[in-house]
Protein backbone atom coordinates (compact mmCIF):
# COMPACT_ATOMS: atom_id res chain seq x y z
CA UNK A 1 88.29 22.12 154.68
CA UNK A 2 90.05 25.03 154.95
CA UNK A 3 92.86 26.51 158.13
CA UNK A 4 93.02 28.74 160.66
CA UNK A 5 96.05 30.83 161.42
CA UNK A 6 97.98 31.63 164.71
CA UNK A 7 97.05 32.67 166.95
CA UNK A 8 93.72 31.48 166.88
CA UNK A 9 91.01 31.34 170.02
CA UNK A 10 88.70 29.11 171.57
CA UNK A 11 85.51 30.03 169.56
CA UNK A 12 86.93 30.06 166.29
CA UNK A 13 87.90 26.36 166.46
CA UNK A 14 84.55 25.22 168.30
CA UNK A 15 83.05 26.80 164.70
CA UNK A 16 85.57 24.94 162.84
CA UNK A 17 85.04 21.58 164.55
CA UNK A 18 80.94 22.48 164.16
CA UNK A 19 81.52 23.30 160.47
CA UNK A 20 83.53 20.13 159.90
CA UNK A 21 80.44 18.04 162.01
CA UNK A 22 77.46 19.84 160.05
CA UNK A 23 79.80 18.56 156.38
CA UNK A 24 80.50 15.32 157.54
CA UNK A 25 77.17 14.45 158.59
CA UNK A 26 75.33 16.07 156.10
CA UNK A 27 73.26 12.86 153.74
CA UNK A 28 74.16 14.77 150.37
CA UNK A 29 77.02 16.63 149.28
CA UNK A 30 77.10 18.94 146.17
CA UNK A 31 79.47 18.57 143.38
CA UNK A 32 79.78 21.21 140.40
CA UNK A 33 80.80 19.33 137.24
CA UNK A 34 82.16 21.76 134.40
CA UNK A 35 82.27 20.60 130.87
CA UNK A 36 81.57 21.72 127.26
CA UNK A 37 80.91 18.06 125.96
CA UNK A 38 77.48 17.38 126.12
CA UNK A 39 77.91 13.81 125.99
CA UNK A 40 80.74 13.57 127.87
CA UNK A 41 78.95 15.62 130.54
CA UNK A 42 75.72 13.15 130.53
CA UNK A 43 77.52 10.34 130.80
CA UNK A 44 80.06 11.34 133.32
CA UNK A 45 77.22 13.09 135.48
CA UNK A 46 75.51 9.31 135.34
CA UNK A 47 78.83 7.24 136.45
CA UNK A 48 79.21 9.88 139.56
CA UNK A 49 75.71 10.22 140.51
CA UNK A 50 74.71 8.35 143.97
CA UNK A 51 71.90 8.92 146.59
CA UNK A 52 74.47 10.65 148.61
CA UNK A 53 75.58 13.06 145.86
CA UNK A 54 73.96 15.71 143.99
CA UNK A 55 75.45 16.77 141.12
CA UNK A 56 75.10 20.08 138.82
CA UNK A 57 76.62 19.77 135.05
CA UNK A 58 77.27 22.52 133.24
CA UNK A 59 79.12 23.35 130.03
CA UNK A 60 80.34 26.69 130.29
CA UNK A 61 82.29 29.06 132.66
CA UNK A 62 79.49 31.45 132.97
CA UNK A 63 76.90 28.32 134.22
CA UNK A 64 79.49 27.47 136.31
CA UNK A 65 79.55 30.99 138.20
CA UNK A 66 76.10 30.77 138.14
CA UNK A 67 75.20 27.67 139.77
CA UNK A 68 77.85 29.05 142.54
CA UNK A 69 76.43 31.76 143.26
CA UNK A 70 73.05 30.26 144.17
CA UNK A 71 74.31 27.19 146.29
CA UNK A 72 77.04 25.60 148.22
CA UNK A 73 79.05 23.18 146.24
CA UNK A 74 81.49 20.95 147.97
CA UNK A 75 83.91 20.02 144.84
CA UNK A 76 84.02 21.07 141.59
CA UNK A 77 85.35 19.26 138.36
CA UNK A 78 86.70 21.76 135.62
CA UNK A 79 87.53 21.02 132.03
CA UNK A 80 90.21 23.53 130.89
CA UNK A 81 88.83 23.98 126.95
CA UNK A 82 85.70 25.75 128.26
CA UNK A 83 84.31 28.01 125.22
CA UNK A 84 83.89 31.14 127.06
CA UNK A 85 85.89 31.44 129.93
CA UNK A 86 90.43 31.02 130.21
CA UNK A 87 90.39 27.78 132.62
CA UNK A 88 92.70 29.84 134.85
CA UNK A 89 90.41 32.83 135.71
CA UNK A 90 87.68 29.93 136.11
CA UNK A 91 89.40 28.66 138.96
CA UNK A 92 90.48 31.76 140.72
CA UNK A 93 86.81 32.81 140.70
CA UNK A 94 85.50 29.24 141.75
CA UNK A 95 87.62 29.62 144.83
CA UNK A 96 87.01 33.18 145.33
CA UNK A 97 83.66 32.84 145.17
CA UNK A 98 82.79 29.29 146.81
CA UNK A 99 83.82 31.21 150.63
CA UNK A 100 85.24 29.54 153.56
CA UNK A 101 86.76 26.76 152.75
CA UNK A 102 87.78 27.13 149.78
CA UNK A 103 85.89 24.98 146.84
CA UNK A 104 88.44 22.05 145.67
CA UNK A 105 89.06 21.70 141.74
CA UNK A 106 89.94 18.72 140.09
CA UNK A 107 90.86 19.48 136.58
CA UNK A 108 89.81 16.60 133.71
CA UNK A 109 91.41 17.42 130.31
CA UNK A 110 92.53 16.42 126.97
CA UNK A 111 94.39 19.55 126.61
CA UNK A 112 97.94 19.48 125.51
CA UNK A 113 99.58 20.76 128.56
CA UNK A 114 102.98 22.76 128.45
CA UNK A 115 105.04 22.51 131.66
CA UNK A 116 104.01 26.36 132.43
CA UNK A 117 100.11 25.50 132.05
CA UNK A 118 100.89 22.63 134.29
CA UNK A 119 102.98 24.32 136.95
CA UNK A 120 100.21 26.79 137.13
CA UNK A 121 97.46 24.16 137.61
CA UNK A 122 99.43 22.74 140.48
CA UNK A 123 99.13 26.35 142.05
CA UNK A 124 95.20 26.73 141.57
CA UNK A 125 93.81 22.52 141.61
CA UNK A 126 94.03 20.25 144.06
CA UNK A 127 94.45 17.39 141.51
CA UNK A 128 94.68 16.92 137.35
CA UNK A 129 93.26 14.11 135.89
CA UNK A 130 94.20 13.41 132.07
CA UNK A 131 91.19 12.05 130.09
CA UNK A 132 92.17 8.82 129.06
CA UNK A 133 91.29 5.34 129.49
CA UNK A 134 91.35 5.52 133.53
CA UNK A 135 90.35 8.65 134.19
CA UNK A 136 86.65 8.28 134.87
CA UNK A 137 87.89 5.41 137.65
CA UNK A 138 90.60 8.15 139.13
CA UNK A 139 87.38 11.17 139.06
CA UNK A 140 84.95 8.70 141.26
CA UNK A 141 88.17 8.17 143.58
CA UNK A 142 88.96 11.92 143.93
CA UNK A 143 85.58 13.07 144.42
CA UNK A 144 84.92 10.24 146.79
CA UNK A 145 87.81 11.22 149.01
CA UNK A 146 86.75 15.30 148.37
CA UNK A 147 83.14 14.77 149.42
CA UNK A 148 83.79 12.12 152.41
CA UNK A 149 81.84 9.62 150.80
CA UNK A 150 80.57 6.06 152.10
CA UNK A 151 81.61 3.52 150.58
CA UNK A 152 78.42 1.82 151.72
CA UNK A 153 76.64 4.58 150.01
CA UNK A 154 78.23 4.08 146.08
CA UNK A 155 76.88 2.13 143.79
CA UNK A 156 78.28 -1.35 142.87
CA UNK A 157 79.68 -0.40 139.63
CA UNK A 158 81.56 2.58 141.73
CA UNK A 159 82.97 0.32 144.57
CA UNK A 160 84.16 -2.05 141.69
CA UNK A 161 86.00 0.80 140.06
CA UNK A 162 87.17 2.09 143.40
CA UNK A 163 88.30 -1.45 144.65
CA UNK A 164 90.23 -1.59 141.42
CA UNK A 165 91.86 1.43 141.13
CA UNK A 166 93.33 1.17 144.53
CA UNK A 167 94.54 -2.50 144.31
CA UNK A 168 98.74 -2.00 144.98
CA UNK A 169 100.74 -5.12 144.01
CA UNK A 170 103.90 -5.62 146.51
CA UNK A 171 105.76 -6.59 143.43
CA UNK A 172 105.44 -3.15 141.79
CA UNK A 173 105.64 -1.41 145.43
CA UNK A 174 108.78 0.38 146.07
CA UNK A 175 110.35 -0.09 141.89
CA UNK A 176 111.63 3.34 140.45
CA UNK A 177 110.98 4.01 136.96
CA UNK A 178 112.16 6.51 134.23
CA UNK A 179 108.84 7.94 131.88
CA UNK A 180 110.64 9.85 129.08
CA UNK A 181 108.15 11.19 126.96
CA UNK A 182 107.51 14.58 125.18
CA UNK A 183 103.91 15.04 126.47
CA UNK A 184 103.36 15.86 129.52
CA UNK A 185 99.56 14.98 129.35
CA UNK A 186 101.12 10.96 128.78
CA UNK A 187 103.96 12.04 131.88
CA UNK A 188 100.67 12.58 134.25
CA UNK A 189 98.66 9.34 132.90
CA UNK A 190 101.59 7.07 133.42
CA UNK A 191 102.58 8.55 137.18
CA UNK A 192 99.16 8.57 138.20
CA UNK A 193 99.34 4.67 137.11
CA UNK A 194 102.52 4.05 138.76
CA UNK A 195 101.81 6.27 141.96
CA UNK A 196 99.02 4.17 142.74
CA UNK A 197 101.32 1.33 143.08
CA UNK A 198 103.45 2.74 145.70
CA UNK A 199 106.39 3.14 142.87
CA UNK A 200 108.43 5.98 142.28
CA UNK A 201 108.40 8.02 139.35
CA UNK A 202 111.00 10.07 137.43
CA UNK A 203 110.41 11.76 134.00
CA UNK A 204 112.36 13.30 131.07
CA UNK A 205 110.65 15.56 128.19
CA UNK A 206 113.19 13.90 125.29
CA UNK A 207 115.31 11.44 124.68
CA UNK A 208 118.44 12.62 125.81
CA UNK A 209 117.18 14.07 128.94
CA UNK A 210 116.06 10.84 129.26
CA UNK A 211 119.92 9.30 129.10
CA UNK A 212 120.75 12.11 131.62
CA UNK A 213 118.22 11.56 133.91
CA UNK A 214 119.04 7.52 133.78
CA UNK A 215 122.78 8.37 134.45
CA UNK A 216 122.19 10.88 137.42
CA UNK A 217 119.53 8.79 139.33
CA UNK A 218 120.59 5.99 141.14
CA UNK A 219 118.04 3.02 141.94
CA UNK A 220 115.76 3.15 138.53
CA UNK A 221 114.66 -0.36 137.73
CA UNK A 222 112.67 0.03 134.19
CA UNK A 223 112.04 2.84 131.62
CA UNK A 224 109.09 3.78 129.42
CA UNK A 225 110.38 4.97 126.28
CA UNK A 226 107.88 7.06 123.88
CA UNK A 227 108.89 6.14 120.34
CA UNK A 228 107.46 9.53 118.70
CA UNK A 229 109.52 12.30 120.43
CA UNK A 230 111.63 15.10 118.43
CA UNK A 231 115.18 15.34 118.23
CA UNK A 232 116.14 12.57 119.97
CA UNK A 233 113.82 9.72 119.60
CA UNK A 234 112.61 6.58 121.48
CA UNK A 235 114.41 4.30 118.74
CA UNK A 236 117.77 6.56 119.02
CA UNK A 237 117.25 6.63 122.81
CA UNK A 238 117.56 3.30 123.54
CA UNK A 239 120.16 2.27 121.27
CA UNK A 240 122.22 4.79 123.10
CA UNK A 241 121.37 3.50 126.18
CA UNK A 242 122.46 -0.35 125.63
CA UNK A 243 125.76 1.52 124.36
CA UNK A 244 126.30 2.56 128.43
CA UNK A 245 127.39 -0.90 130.05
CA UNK A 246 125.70 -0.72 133.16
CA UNK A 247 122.17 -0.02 131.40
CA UNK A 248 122.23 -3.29 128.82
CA UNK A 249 119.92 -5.21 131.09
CA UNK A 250 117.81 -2.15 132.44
CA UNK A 251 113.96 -2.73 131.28
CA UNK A 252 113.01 -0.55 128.55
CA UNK A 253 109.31 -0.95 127.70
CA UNK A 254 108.73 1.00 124.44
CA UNK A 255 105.76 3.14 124.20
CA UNK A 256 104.51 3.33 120.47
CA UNK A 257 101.86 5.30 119.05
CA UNK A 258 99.49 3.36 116.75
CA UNK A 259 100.26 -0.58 116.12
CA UNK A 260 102.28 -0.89 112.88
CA UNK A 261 103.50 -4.47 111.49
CA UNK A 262 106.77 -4.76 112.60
CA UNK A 263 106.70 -2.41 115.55
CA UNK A 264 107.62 -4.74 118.16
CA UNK A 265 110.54 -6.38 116.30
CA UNK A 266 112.08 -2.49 115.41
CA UNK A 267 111.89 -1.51 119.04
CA UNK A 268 113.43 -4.81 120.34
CA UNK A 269 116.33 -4.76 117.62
CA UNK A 270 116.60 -1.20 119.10
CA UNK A 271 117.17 -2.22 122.33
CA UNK A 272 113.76 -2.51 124.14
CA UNK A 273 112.65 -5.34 125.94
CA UNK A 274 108.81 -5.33 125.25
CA UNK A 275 106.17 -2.56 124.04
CA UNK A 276 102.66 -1.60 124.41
CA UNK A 277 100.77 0.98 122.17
CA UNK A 278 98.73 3.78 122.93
CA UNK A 279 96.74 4.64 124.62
CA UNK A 280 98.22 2.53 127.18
CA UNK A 281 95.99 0.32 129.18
CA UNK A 282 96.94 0.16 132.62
CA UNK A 283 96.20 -3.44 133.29
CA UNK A 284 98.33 -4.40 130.61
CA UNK A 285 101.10 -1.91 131.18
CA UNK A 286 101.03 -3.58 135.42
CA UNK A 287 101.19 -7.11 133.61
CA UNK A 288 104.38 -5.77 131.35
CA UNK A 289 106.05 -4.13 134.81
CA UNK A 290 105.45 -7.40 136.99
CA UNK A 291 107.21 -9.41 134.21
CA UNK A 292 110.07 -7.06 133.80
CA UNK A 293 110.89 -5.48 137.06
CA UNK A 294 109.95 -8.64 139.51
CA UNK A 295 113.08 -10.01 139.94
């Protein structure tokens, strides 16, 4: 909704307080979706639609602009592979362009995300959802909390998926655990899981970061272990960690790829304690973390 700097005056927060009444009370909001899948952008225009929001799908950076420039939108979602446009000058015009306050951009993407792309979408979104199995439940729960909406107002199959997205388990509340995994679009997926129960979240990019970072940080109570990682991997990882004394009972839930025959019996000989393939389903991942880390 935008600031005001110091010193500021009497009238300018009167017409912030009026501009925060007019959006607040204001029966429809306007939301700018951005996305070069046609079917993806059909069907997630249809899951976010309500009588209290209009929405405006698009499927390139140039529509985008467009529809900008002849109305107010009140969020925007932004896919980063756009065919015409670098997702980065996309979302320095959105915001240039969108006035006082400033549009906010969630990004949704498949994209595989280096640790510069993602430090720089940290600078220019407010949030980044990774597509996956979850993330049309996480978009209606970020654009409901961007455009203020009722509850009372969503439809029932959008209060079920908000009621279960935001269910916390006191089991799972408080628990620190270790992601170590080489892509970072997987890091964000699992810690947006995790997050939402209240649990803390530390992450390494291989497997022997992964050893360091389980050596240096006191308190963790369960890893995730990606199998697939280079260098180092999940099986050599976790060997090396029952080798430590102090980490032969520490959870390890091994992460695997595709379901093989004989999967679950290589990563437990190599030191796991359970595994669940990809992609990971978040229901069953919070069953595997009760199990493990409710002691």
């Amino acid at each position: 909704f935008g600031y005001q700097t110091k010193p500021t005056n009497r009238e300018k927060l009167v017409e912030g307080m009026r501009g925060l009444k007019e959006f607040a009370e204001r029966p429809q909001k306007n939301l700018l979706l951005v996305e070069d899948d046609g079917t993806l952008r059909s069907s997630m225009a249809e899951i976010l639609a309500g009588k209290d929001v209009s929405i405006s799908a698009v499927g390139t950076g140039e529509e985008a602009l467009a529809a900008l420039r002849s109305q107010r939108f009140d969020c925007a979602i932004v896919d980063l592979m756009l065919p015409d446009v670098e997702w980065s000058d996309l979302i320095a015009k959105l915001k240039a362009e969108s006035g006082s306050p400033e549009i906010p951009v969630i990004v949704h993407t498949g994209k595989d995300l280096s640790k510069r792309e993602t430090n720089r979408i940290k600078k220019l979104a407010e949030t980044i959802i990774i597509k996956d199995a979850d993330s049309i439940e996480r978009l209606i729960d970020e654009t409901a909390l961007f455009l203020h909406r009722d509850v009372a107002d969503m439809t029932d199959s959008q209060k079920n998926m908000m009621k279960h997205i935001n269910v916390t388990d006191p089991r799972l509340e408080g628990k620190k655990v270790l992601i170590v995994d080489d892509d970072i679009r997987n890091i964000f997926a699992l810690t947006s899981a995790l997050e939402r129960q209240q649990m803390d979240v530390v992450y390494a990019e291989n497997g022997r970061d992964g050893i360091d970072m389980l050596q240096k940080t006191p308190g963790i109570d369960g890893v995730l272990m990606d199998i697939m990682m280079p260098g180092m991997d999940g099986f050599e990882a976790m060997r090396a960690i029952r080798q430590i004394s102090k980490f032969k009972s520490v959870p390890i839930i091994a992460v695997t790829a595709k379901a093989m025959k004989g999967d679950r019996q290589k990563c437990i000989e190599a030191g796991a304690s359970d595994y669940i393939t990809k992609p990971v389903e978040t229901e069953q991942l919070m069953s595997l973390l009760r199990i493990w880390l409710d002691n």
